[in-house]
Protein backbone atom coordinates (compact mmCIF):
# COMPACT_ATOMS: atom_id res chain seq x y z
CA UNK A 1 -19.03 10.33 -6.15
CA UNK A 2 -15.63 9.92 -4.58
CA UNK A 3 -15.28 5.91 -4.13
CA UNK A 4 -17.53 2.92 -5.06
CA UNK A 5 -17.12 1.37 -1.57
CA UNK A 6 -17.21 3.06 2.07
CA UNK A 7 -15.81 1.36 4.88
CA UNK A 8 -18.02 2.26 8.04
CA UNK A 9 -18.77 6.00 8.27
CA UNK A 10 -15.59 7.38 5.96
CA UNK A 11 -15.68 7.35 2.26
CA UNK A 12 -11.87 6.72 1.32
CA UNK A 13 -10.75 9.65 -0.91
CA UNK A 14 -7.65 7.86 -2.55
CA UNK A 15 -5.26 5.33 -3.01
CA UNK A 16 -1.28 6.42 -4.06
CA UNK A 17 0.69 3.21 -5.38
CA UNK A 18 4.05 3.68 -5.55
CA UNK A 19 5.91 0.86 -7.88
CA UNK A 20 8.98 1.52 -10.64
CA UNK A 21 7.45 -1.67 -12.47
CA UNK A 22 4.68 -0.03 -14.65
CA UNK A 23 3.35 -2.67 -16.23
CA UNK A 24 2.69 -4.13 -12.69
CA UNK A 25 1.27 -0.71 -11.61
CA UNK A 26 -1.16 -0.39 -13.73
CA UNK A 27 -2.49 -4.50 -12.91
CA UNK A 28 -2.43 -2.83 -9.45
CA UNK A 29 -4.30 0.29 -10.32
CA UNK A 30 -7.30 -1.75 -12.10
CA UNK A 31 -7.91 -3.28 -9.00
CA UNK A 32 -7.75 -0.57 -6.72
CA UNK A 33 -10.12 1.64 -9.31
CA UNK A 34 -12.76 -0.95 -7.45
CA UNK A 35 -12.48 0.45 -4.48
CA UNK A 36 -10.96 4.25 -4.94
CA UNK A 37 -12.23 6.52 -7.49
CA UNK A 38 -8.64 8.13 -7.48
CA UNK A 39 -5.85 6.20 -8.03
CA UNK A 40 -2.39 7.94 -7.97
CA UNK A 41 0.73 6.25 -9.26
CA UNK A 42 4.54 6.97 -8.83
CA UNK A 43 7.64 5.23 -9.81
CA UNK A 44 10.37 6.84 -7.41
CA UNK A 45 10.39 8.04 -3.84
CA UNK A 46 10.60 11.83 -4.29
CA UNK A 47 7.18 11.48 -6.12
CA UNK A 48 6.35 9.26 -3.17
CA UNK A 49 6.77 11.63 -0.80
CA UNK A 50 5.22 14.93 -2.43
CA UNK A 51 2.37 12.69 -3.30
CA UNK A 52 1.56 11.52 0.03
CA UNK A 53 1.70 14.76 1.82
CA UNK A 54 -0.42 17.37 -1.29
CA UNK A 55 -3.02 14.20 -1.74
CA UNK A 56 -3.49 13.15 1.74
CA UNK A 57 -3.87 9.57 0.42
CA UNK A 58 -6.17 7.39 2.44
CA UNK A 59 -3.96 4.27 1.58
CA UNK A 60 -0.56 4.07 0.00
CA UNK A 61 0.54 0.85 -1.91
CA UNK A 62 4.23 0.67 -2.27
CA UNK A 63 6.90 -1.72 -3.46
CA UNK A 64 9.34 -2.58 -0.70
CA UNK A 65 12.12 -2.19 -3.15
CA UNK A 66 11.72 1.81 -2.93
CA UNK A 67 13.17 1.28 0.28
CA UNK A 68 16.40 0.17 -0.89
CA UNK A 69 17.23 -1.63 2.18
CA UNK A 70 15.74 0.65 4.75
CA UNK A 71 11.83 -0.03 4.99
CA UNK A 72 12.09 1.51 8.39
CA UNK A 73 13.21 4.87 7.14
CA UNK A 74 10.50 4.56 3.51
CA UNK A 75 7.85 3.90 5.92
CA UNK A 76 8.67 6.72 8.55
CA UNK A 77 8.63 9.32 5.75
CA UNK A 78 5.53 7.90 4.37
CA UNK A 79 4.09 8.26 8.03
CA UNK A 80 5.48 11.45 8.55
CA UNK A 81 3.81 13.18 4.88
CA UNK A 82 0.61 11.11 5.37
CA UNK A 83 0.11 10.53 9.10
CA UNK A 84 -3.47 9.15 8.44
CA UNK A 85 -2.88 7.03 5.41
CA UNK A 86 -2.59 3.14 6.08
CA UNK A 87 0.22 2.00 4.81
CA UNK A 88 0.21 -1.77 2.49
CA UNK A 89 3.63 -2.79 1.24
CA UNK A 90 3.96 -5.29 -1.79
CA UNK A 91 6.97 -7.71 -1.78
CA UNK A 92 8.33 -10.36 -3.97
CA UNK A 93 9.78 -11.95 -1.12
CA UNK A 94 7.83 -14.41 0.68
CA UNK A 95 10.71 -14.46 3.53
CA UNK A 96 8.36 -14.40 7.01
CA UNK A 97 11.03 -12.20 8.15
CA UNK A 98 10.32 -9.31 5.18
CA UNK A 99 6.90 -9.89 6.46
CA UNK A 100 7.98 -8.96 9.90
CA UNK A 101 10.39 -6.43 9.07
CA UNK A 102 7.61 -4.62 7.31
CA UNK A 103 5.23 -4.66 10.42
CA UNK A 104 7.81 -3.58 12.59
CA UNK A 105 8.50 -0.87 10.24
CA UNK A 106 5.02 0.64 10.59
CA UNK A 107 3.45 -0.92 7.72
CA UNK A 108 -0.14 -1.72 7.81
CA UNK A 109 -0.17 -4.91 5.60
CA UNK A 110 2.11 -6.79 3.57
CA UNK A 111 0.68 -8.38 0.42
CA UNK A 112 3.25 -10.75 -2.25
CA UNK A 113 3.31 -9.14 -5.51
CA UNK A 114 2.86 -13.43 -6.83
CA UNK A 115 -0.73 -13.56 -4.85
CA UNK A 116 -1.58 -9.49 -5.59
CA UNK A 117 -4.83 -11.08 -7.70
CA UNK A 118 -6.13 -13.33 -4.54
CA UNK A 119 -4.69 -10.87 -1.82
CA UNK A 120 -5.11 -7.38 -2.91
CA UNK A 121 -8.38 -6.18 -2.27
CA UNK A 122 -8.80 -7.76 0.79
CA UNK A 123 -5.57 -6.80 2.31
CA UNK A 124 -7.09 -3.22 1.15
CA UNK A 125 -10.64 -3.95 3.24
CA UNK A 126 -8.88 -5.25 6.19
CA UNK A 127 -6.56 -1.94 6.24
CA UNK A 128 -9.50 0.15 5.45
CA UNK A 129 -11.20 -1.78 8.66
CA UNK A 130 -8.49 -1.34 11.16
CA UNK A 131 -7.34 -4.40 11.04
CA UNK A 132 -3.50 -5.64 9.30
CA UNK A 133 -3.17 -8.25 6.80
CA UNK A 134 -0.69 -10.81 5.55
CA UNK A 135 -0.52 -12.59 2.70
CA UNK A 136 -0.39 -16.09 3.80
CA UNK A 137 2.33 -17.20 1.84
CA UNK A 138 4.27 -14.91 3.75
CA UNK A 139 3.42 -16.06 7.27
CA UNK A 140 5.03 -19.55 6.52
């Protein structure tokens, strides 16, 4: 059995969460087993990147600090090695312009890394769905 969950007719395969904080990771990676059978984890972009195109990751979770400044360029390269994947960036900034920044970017969703408990897994079915997501506290 590949997932616990299927959104409409597709079965997603698996989840790559890219974070350098492990011991945040692995929170992360408890939740997402709920959903995705396969959870892969990384801690620097180069793994990002080899990751997303040999899996073919149905999601990718990563920290918006990977992108050291340039989400635009982190999430082209994550769109360009996993064209199909939806993409859900995690931020400790609550800023509604890193919110904005991120969409404009090409991210899917944005969830804050303070509200990952409340926000994570359904930021993941609203992605899953077609649809983005927020966390609110970053709309405000």
């Amino acid at each position: 059995m590949e997932t616990t969950t299927t959104v409409g007719a597709q079965t997603p395969r698996c989840v790559l969460l890219a974070d350098r904080n492990h011991r945040l990771s692995e929170g992360v990676r408890g939740l997402l087993e709920t959903t995705f059978s396969k959870v892969f984890m990384v801690a620097d972009t180069a793994s990002l990147m080899e990751g997303a195109q040999r899996l073919s990751p149905a999601l990718v979770v990563v920290d918006i600090s990977l992108a050291r400044g340039d989400i635009r360029e982190l999430l082209g390269s994550i769109r360009h090695h996993a064209p199909t994947a939806k993409v859900l960036v995690l931020s400790v900034h609550d800023e509604p312009a890193v919110a904005s920044a991120a969409l404009a970017a090409g991210a899917d969703g944005l969830v804050l890394k303070r509200a990952i408990a409340r926000d994570l897994l359904p930021a993941v079915d609203a992605l899953l769905a077609g649809e983005r997501y927020v966390s609110p506290g970053a709309t405000h």
